[in-house]
Every structure is written in structure tokens, then in C-alpha cells.
C-alpha atoms as a PDB file:
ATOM      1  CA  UNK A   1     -10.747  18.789  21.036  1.00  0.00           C
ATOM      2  CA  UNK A   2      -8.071  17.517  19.103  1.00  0.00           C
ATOM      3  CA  UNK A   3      -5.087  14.730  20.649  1.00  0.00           C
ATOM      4  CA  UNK A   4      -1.960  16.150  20.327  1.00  0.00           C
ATOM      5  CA  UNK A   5      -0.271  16.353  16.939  1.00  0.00           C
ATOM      6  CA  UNK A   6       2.812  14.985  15.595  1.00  0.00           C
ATOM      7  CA  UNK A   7       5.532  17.131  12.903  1.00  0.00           C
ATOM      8  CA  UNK A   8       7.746  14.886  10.034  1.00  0.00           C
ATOM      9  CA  UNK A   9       9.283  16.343   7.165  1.00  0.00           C
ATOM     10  CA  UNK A  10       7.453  19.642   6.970  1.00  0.00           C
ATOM     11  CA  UNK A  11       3.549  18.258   7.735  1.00  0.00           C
ATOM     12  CA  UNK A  12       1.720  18.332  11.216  1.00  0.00           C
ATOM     13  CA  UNK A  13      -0.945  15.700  11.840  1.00  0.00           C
ATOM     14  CA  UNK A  14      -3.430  14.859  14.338  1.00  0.00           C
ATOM     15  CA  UNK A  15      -6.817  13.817  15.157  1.00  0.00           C
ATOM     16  CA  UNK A  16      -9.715  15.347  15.695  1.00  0.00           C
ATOM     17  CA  UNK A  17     -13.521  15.986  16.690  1.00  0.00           C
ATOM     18  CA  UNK A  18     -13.758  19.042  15.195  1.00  0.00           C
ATOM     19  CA  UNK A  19     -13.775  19.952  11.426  1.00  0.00           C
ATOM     20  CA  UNK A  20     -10.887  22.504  11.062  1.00  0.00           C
ATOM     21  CA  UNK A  21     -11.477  25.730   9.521  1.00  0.00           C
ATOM     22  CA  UNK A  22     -10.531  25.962   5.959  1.00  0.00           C
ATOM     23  CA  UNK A  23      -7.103  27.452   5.329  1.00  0.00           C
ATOM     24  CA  UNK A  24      -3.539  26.920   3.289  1.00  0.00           C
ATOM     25  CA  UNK A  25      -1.628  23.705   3.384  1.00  0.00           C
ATOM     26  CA  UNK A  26      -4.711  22.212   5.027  1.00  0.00           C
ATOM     27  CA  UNK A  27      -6.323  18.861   4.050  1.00  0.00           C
ATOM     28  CA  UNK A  28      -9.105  17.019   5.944  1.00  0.00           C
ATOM     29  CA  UNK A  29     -10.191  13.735   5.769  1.00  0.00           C
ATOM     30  CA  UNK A  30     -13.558  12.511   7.492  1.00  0.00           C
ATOM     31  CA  UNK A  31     -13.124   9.274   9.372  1.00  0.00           C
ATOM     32  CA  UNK A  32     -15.240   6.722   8.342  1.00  0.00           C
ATOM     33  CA  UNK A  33     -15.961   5.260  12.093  1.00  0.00           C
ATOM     34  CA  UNK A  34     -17.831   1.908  12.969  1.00  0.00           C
ATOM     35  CA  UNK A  35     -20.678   3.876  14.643  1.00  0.00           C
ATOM     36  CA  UNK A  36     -20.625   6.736  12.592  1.00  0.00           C
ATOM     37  CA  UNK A  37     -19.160   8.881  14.928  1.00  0.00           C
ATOM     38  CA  UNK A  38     -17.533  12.539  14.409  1.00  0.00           C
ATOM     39  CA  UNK A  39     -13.574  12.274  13.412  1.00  0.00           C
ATOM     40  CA  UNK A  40     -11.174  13.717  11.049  1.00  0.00           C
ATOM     41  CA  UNK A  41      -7.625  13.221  10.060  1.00  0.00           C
ATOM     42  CA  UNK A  42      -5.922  16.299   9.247  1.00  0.00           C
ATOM     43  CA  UNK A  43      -2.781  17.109   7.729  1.00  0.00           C
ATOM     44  CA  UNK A  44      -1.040  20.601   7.743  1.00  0.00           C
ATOM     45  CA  UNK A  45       2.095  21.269   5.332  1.00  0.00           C
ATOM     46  CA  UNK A  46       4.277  20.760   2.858  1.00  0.00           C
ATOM     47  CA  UNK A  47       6.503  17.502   2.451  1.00  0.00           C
ATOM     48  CA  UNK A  48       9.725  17.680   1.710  1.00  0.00           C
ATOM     49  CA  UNK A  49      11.202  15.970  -0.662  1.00  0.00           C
ATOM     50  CA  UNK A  50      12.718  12.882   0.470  1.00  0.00           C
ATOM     51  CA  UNK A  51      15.626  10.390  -0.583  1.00  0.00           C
ATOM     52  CA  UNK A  52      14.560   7.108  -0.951  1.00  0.00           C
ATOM     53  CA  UNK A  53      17.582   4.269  -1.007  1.00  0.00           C
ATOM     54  CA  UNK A  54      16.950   0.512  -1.856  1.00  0.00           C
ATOM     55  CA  UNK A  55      19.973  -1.787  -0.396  1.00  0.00           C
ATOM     56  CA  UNK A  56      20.354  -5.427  -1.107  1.00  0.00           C
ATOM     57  CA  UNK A  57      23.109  -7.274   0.039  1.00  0.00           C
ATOM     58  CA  UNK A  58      23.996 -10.921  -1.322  1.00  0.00           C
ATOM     59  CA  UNK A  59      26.590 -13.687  -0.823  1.00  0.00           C
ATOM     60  CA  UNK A  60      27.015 -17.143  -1.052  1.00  0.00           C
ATOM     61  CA  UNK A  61      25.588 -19.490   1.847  1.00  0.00           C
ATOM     62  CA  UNK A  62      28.725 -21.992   1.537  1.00  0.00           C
ATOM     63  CA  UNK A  63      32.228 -20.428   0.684  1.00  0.00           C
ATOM     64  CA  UNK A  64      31.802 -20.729  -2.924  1.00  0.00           C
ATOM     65  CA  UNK A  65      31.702 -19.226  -5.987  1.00  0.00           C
ATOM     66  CA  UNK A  66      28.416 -17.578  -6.843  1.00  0.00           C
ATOM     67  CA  UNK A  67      27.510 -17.158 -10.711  1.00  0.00           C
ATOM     68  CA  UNK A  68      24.868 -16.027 -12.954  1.00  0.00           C
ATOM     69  CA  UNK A  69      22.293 -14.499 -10.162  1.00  0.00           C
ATOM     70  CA  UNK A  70      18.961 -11.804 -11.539  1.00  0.00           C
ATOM     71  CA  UNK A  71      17.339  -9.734  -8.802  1.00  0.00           C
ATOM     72  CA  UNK A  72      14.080  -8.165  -9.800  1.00  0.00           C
ATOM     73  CA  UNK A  73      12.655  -5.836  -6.991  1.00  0.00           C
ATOM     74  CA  UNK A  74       9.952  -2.942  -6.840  1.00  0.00           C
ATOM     75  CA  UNK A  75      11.051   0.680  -5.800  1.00  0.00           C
ATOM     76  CA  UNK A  76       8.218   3.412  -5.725  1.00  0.00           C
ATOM     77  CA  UNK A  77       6.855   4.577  -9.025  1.00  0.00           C
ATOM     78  CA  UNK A  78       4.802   7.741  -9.592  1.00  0.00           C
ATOM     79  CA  UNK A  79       1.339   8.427 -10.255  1.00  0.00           C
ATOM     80  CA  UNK A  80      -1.095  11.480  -9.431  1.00  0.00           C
ATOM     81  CA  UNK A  81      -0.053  11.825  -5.859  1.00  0.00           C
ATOM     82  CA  UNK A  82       3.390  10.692  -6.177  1.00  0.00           C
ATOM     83  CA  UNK A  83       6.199  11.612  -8.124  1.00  0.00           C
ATOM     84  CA  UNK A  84       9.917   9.939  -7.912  1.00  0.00           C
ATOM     85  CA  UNK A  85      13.475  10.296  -9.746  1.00  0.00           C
ATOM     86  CA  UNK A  86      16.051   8.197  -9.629  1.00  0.00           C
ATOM     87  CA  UNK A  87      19.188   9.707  -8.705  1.00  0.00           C
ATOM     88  CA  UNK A  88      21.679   7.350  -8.335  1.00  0.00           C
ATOM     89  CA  UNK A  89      22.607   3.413  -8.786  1.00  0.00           C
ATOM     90  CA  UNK A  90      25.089   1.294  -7.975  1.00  0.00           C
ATOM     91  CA  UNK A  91      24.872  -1.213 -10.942  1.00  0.00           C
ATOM     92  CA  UNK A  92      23.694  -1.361 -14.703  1.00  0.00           C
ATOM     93  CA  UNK A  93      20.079  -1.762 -14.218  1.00  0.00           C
ATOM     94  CA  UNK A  94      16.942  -2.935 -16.439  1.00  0.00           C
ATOM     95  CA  UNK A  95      13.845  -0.452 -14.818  1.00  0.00           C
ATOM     96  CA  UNK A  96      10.530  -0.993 -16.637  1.00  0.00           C
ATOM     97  CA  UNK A  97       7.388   0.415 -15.861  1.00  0.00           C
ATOM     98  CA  UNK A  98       4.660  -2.312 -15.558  1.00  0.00           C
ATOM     99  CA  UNK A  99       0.664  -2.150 -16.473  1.00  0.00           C
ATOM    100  CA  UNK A 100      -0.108  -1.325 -13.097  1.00  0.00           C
ATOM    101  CA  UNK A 101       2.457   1.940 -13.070  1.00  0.00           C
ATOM    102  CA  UNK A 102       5.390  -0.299 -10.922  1.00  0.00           C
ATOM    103  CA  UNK A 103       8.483   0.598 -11.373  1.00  0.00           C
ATOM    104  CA  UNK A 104      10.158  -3.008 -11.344  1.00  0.00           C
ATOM    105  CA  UNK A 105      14.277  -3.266 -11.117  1.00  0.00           C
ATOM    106  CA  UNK A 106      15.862  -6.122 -12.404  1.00  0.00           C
ATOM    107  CA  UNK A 107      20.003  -6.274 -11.825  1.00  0.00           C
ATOM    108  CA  UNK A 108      21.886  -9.321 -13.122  1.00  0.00           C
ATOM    109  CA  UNK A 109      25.172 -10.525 -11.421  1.00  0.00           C
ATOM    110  CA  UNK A 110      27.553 -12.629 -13.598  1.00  0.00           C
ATOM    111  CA  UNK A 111      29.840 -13.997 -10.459  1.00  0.00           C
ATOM    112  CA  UNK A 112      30.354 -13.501  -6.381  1.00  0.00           C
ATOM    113  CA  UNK A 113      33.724 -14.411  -5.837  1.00  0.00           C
ATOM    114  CA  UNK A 114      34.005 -16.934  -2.676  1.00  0.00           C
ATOM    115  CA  UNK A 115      33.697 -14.731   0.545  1.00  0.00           C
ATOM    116  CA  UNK A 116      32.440 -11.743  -1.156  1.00  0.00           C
ATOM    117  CA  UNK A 117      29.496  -9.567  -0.750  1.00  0.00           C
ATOM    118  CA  UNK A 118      27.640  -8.042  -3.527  1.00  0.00           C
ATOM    119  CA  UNK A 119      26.096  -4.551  -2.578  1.00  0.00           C
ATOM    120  CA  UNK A 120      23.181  -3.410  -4.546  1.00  0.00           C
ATOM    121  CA  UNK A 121      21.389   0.272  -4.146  1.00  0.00           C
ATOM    122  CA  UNK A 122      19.139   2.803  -5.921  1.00  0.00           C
ATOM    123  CA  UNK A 123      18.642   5.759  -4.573  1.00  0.00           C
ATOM    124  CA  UNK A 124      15.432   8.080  -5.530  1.00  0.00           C
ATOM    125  CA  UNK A 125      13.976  11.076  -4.110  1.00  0.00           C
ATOM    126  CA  UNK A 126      10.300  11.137  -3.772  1.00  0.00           C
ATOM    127  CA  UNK A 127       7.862  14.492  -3.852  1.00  0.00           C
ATOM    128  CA  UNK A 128       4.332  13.275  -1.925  1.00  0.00           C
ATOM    129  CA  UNK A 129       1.219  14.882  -2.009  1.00  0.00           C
ATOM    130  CA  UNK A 130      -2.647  14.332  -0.294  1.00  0.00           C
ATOM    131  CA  UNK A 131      -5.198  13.141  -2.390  1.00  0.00           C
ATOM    132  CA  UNK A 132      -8.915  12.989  -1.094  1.00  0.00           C
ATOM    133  CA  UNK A 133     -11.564  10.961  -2.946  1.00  0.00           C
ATOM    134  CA  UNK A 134     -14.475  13.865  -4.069  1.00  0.00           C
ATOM    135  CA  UNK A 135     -17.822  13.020  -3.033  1.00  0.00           C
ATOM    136  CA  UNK A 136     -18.515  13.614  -6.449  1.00  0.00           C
ATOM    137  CA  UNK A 137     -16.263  10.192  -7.631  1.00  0.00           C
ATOM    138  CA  UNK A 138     -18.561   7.004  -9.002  1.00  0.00           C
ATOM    139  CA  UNK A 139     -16.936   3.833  -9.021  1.00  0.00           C
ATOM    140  CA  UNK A 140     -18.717   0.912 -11.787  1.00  0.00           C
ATOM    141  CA  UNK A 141     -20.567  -1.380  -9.693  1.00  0.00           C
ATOM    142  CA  UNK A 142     -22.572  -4.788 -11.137  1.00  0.00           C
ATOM    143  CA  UNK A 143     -24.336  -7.747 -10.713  1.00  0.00           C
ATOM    144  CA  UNK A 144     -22.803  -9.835  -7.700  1.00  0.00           C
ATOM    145  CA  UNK A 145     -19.817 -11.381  -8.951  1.00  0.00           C
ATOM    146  CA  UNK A 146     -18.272 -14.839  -7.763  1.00  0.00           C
ATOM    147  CA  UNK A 147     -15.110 -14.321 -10.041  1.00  0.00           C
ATOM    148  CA  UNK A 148     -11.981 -14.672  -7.538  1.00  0.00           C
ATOM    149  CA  UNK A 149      -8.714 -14.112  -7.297  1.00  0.00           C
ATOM    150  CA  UNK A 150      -7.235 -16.903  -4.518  1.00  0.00           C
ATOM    151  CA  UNK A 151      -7.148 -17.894  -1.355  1.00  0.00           C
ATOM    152  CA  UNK A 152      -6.215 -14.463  -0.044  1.00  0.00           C
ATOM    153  CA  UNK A 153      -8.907 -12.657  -1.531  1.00  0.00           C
ATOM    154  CA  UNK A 154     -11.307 -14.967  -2.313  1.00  0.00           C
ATOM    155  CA  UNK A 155     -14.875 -14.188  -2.896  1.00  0.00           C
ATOM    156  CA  UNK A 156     -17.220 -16.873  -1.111  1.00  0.00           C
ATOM    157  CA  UNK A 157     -20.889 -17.515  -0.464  1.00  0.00           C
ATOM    158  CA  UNK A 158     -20.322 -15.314   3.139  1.00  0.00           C
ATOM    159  CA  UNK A 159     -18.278 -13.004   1.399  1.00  0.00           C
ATOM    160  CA  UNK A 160     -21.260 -12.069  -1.053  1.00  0.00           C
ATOM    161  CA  UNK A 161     -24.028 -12.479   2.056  1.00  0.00           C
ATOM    162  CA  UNK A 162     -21.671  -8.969   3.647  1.00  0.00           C
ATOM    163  CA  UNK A 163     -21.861  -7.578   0.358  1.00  0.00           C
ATOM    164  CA  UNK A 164     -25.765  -7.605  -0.497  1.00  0.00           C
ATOM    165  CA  UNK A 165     -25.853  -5.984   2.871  1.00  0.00           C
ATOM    166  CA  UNK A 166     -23.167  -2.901   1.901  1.00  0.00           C
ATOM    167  CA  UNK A 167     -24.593  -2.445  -1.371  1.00  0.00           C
ATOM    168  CA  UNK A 168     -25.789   0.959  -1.995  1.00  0.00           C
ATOM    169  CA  UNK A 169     -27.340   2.814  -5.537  1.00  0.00           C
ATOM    170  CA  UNK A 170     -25.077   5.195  -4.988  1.00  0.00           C
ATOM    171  CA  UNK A 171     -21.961   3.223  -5.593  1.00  0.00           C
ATOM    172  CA  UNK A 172     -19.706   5.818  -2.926  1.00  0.00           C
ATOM    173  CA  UNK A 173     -22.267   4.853  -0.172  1.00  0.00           C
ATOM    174  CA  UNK A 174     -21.498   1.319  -0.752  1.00  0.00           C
ATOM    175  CA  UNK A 175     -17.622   1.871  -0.747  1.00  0.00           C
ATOM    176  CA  UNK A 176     -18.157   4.534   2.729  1.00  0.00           C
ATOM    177  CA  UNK A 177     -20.417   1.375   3.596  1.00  0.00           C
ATOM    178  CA  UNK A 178     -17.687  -1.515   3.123  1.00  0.00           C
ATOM    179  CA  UNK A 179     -14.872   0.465   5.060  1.00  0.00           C
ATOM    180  CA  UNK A 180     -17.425   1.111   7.971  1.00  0.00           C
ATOM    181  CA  UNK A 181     -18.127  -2.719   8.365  1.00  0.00           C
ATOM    182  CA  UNK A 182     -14.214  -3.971   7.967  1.00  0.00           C
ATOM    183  CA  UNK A 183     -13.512  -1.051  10.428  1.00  0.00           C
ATOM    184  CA  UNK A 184     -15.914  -2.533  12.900  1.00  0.00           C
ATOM    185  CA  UNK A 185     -16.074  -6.449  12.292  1.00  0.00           C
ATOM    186  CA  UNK A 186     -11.961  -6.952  12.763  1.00  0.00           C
ATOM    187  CA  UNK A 187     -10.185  -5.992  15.639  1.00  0.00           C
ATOM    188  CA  UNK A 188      -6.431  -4.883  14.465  1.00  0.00           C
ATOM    189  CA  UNK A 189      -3.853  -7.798  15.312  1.00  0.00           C
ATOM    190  CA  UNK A 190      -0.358  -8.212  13.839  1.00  0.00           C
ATOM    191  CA  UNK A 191       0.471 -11.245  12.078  1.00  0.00           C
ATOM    192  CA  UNK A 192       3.149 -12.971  11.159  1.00  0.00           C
ATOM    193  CA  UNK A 193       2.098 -13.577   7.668  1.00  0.00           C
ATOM    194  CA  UNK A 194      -0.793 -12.644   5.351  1.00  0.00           C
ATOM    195  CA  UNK A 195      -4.043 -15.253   5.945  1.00  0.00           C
ATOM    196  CA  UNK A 196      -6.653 -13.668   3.918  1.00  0.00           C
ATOM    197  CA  UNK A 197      -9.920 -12.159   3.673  1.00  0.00           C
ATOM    198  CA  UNK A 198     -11.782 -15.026   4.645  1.00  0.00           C
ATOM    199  CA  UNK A 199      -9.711 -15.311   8.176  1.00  0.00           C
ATOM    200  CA  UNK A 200     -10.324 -11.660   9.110  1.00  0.00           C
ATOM    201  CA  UNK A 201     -14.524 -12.270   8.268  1.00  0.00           C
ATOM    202  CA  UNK A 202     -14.318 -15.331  10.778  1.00  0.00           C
ATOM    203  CA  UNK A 203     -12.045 -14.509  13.379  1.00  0.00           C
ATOM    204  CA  UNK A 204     -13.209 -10.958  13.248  1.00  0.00           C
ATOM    205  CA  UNK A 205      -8.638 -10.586  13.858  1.00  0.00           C
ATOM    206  CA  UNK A 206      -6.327  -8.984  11.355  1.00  0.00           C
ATOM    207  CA  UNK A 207      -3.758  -6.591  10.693  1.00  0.00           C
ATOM    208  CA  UNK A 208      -3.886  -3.996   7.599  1.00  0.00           C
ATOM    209  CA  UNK A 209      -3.557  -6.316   4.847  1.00  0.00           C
ATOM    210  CA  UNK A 210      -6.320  -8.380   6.324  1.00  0.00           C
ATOM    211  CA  UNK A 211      -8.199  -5.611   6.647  1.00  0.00           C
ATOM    212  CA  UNK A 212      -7.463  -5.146   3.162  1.00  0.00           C
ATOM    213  CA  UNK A 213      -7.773  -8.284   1.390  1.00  0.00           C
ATOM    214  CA  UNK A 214     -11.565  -8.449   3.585  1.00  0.00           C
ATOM    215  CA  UNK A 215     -12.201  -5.146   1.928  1.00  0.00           C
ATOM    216  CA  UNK A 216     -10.951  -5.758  -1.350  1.00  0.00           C
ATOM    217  CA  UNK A 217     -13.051  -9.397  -1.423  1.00  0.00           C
ATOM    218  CA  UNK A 218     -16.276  -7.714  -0.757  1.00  0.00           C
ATOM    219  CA  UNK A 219     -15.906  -4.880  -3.569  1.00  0.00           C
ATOM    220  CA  UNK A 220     -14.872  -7.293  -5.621  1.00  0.00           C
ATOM    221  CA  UNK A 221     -17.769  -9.182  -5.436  1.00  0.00           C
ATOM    222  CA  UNK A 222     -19.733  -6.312  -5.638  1.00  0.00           C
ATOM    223  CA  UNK A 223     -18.245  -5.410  -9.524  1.00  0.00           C
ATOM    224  CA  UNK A 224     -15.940  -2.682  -8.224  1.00  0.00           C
ATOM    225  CA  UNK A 225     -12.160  -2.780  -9.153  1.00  0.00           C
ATOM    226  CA  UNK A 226      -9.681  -3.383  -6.361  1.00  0.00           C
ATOM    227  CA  UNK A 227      -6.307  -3.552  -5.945  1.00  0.00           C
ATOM    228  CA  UNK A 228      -4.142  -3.909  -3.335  1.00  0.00           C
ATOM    229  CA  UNK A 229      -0.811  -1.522  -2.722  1.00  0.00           C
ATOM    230  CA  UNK A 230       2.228  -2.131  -0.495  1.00  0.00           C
ATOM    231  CA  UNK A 231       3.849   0.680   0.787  1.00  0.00           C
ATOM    232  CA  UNK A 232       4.713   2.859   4.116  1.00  0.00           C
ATOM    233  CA  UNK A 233       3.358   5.385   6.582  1.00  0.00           C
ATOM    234  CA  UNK A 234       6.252   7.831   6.940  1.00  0.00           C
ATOM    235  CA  UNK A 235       6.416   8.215  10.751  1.00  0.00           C
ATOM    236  CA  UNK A 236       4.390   4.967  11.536  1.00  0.00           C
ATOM    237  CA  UNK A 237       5.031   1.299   9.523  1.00  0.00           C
ATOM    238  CA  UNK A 238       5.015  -0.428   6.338  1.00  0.00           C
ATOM    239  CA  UNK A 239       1.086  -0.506   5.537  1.00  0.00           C
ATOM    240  CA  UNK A 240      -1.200  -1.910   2.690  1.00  0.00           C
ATOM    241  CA  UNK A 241      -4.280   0.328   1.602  1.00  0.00           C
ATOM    242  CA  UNK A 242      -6.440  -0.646  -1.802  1.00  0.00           C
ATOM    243  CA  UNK A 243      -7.179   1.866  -5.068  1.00  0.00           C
ATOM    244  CA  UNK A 244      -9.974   1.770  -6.619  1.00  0.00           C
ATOM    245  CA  UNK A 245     -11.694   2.202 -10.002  1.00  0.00           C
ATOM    246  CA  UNK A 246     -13.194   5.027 -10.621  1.00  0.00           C
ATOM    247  CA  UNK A 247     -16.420   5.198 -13.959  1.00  0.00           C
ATOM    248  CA  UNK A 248     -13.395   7.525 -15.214  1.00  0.00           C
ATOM    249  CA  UNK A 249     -10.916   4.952 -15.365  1.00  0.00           C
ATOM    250  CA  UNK A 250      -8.817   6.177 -13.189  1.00  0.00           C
ATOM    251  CA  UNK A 251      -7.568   4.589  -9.927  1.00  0.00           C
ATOM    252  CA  UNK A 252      -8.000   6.482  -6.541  1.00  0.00           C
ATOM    253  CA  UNK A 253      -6.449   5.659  -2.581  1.00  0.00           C
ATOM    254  CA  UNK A 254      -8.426   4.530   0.000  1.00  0.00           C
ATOM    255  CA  UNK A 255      -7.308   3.567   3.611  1.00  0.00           C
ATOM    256  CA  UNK A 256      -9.600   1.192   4.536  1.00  0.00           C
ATOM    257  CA  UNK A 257      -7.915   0.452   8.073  1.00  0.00           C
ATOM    258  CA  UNK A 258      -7.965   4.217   9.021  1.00  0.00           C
ATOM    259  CA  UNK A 259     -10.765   5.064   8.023  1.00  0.00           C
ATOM    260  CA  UNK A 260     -10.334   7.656   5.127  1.00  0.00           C
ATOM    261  CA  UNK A 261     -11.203   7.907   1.121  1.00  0.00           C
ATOM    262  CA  UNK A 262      -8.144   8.576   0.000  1.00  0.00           C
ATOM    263  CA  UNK A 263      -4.744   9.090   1.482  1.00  0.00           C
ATOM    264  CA  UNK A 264      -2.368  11.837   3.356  1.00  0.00           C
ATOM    265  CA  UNK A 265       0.702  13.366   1.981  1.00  0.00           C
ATOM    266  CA  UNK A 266       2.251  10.754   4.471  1.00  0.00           C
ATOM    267  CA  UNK A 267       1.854   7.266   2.461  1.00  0.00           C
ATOM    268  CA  UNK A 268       4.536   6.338   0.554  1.00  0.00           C
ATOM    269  CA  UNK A 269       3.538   3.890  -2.621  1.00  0.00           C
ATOM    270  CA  UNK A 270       6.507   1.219  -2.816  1.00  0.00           C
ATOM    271  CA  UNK A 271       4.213  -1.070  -5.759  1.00  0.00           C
ATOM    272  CA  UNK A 272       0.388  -1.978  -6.720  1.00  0.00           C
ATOM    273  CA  UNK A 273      -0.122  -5.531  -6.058  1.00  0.00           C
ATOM    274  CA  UNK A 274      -0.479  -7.404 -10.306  1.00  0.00           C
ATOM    275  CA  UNK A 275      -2.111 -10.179  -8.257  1.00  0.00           C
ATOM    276  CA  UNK A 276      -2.898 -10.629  -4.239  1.00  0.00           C
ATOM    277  CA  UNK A 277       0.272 -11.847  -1.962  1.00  0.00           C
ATOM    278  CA  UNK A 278       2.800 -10.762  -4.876  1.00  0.00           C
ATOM    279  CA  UNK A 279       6.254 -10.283  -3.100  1.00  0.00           C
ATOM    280  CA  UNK A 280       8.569  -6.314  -3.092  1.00  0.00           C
ATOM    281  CA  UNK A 281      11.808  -8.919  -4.606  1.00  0.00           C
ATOM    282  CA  UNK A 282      12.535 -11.642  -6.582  1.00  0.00           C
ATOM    283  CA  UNK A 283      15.483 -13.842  -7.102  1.00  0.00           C
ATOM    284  CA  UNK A 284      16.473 -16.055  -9.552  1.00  0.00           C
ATOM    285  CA  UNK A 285      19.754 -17.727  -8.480  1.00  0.00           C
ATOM    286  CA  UNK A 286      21.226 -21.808  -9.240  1.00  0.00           C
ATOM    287  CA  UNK A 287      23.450 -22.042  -5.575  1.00  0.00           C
ATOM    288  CA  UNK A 288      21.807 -21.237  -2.545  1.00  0.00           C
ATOM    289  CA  UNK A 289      21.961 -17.791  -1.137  1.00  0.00           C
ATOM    290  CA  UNK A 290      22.111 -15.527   1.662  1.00  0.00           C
ATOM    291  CA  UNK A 291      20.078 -11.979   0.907  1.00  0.00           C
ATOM    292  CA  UNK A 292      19.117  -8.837   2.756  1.00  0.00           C
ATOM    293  CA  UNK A 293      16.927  -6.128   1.673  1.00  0.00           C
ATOM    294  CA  UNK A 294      16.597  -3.016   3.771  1.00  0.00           C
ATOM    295  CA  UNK A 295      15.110   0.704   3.162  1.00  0.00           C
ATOM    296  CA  UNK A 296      15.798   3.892   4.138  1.00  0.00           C
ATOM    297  CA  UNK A 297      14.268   7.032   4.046  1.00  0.00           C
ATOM    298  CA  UNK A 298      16.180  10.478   4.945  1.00  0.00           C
ATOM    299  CA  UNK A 299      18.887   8.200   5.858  1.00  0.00           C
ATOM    300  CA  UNK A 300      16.629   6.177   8.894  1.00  0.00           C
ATOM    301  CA  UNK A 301      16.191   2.269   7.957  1.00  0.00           C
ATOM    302  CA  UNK A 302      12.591   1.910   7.762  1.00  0.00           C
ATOM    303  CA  UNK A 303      10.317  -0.906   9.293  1.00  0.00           C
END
């Protein structure tokens, strides 16, 4: 028995009990359940390709002049499931391509006359594909490791107690192991801002990137590569899932709060994470500003 499914942009998705039969345009993921119970997330289609606009809107606080102002923001970059093209931009732009695969814009404004808005947009359109993790896939996995990286996804004397319990030989266990405890330790609750791995092992409370940081913390410690991405559920919310590692050296999706080794045609990639609580836009401005950064996808602002 499947719940009833839902149609965006070419793909139809759902739940369900029972494996579907094999067939075109048909991708299954297993849902890695707290009890180990019998689920699957299944996608059927094609996505469209979609336009993806970045807006930014500045002016000055105070009626005054505003003058020599840089704006460095992520937009979605490709990799093996995702592949973008920029299309069109308002301004002269500087768009470099990070070690992590970001695509970071930076736009520099010389002035803002008094009163004035400046309006900044790139628009992109975006190809998505599914990716599921093989059962084949090995990830490196050591000694425990206390090396951390902050507050947010720190690596404590609790956090390594969880992960001598997860660890496996058979380094895919352990990773099918670690989702199936964060799935069932933290109860999903939205939060006003991001608290860390160490607040969702305690409270047992935590929205997505809770979920993730907890996640991320105990592979971590565990030897395996983590790192945390930022991006959207087209036809949910803006969402945070991890990649990970592989013994190829290679990075692959996970979704750690749904349950599934790797990721539907449906998650968008907006950047990777270079270091835990990083932030989608930057400003560097001498006067004090007003700014607004919205998103929107097939013409629909995002959220």
C-alpha cells in the first residue's frame, strides 16, 4: 500500500511498503527506518529543466550615499547529479568555482545614489537527476578520531561513546547504522537557528541540519569524510543533507533525515558547506545597509 503520490515538474513521488517493480524512469530508495521497518521512497520521471533566479536587493539604511559595496553569494554548481548554466545576469560578475565544486558570485558596486535601490540577479537553469549510493560503495573508515571542527559539529567524549556503538567492518553498515540511530534518537523540531550536534544528542530535538551536524559528528569521529550541503527540496523546503567520501575519492548524497543513501531527482544543491555554519551570502560594505535575498524557481519564490 502506497500513500498517495504527489507530481512536480515531470516526476511522481510517494511512499511506500512495497518494493515497486522494476521499470523506466523508476528509482527506489530503501528507507533506512529506526526499527528497521519496510519503506521506500520512489520517484517516477523525468525533471524538467528548471530556471533558477538569484535576486538581491540593496539600499542604504539612512538616506545617503552608498559607495564601494562587494557581495559574494553561492548559486548552485554542478556535479554528477547536477548540472547548471548560467543564462543571464544583471551585472559584471566575478564566478569562481571553489575546492569543494561551489560556484561562488562576487558583484562589486562602486555607488547607491541616496534613495536608490540596487537590483542584483542571475538567472540559471538547472537539469537534476537521482543518484542512489550502490551497496557496492566503501567509504575509508579509521581509528576513532577526536579531531573537530566547532561547536556545531563537534566531536566529544559522548559523541565517540554513539560511535563505537555504530561502528561496523563493513564501513556501509556503519553509515546505514549512523542514519538509523539519528533517525530514531531526535525527534524533528524547527529551529530558529542552527545549535549543533551536541544539542540534538541531548535533547534528542532538531530540525535537518541538526540532524545533520549529529550525523556528520559521529562519522567524523569514526574517520569517514563529511560534509555538509545547503540546498532545497523542490516541492517541500530549503533542507541540509551530508556527502560523503567514498575509498574512490569521490563524494556521494545521503539524506540522513529521510532516511535514504543518496538523493532523488528532487534536491536541488545551492553550495557544500567549506566549514560547518558557513552562510549562502556575504557582504562587505563601510555604511550600514539594508539587503534582501530571495529565490525563485519556475518563477515561484522559494522558502
Amino acid at each position: 500500500m502506497s500513500k498517495s503520490f504527489q507530481m512536480i515538474y515531470g516526476v511522481k513521488y510517494y511512499l511506500s511498503r512495497r518494493k515497486p517493480s522494476t521499470r523506466d524512469n523508476l528509482v527506489v530508495f530503501p528507507v533506512i527506518t529506526p526499527r528497521d521497518g519496510l519503506l521506500f521512497y520512489v520517484e517516477e520521471g523525468v525533471m524538467k529543466e528548471l530556471e533558477y533566479v538569484t535576486k538581491l536587493s540593496i539600499r542604504a539604511v539612512k538616506r545617503q550615499r552608498l559607495r564601494d559595496i562587494t557581495l559574494m553569494f553561492y548559486i548552485p554548481p554542478n556535479d554528477l547529479r547536477q548540472g547548471t548554466v548560467i543564462v543571464d545576469k544583471s551585472h559584471v560578475m566575478t564566478i569562481k568555482e571553489d575546492i569543494l565544486g561551489n560556484k561562488l558570485v562576487e558583484v562589486s558596486i562602486d555607488v547607491i545614489p541616496p534613495g536608490k535601490r540596487e537590483l542584483i540577479s542571475v538567472k540559471q537553469k538547472v537539469k537534476l537527476k537521482p543518484f542512489v549510493v550502490g551497496e557496492d560503495i566503501e567509504f575509508p573508515q579509521t581509528e576513532i578520531s577526536k579531531t573537530s571542527e566547532g561547536r556545531l559539529q563537534a566531536i566529544s567524549e559522548e559523541i565517540i561513546a554513539v560511535a563505537r556503538k555504530l561502528r561496523s567492518e563493513n564501513s556501509l553498515d556503519t553509515l546505514i547504522n549512523c542514519v538509523r540511530f539519528v533517525r530514531g534518537h531526535v525527534r524533528y523540531r524547527r529551529k530558529p537557528y542552527r545549535l549543533g550536534s551536541l544539542f540534538a544528542l541531548k535533547s534528542r530535538k532538531g530540525a535537518c541540519i541538526e540532524i545533520v551536524d549529529l550525523c556528520a559528528s559521529i562519522l567524523k569521529s569514526l574517520g569517514i569524510p563529511a560534509r555538509t550541503v545547503i540546498g532545497y527540496v523542490i516541492g517541500g523546503s530549503f533542507h541540509a543533507w551530508l556527502e560523503i567520501l567514498t575509498i574512490k575519492n569521490y563524494w556521494v548524497p545521503i539524506d540522513p533525515t529521510m532516511g535514504i543513501l543518496g538523493i532523488g531527482s528532487r534536491w536541488l544543491k545551492i553550495y557544500t558547506e567549506p566549514k560547518p555554519g558557513t552562510k549562502i551570502l556575504r557582504v562587505d560594505a563601510k555604511e550600514k545597509i539594508a539587503l534582501k535575498m530571495e529565490i525563485y524557481l519556475e518563477g515561484e519564490k522559494i522558502k
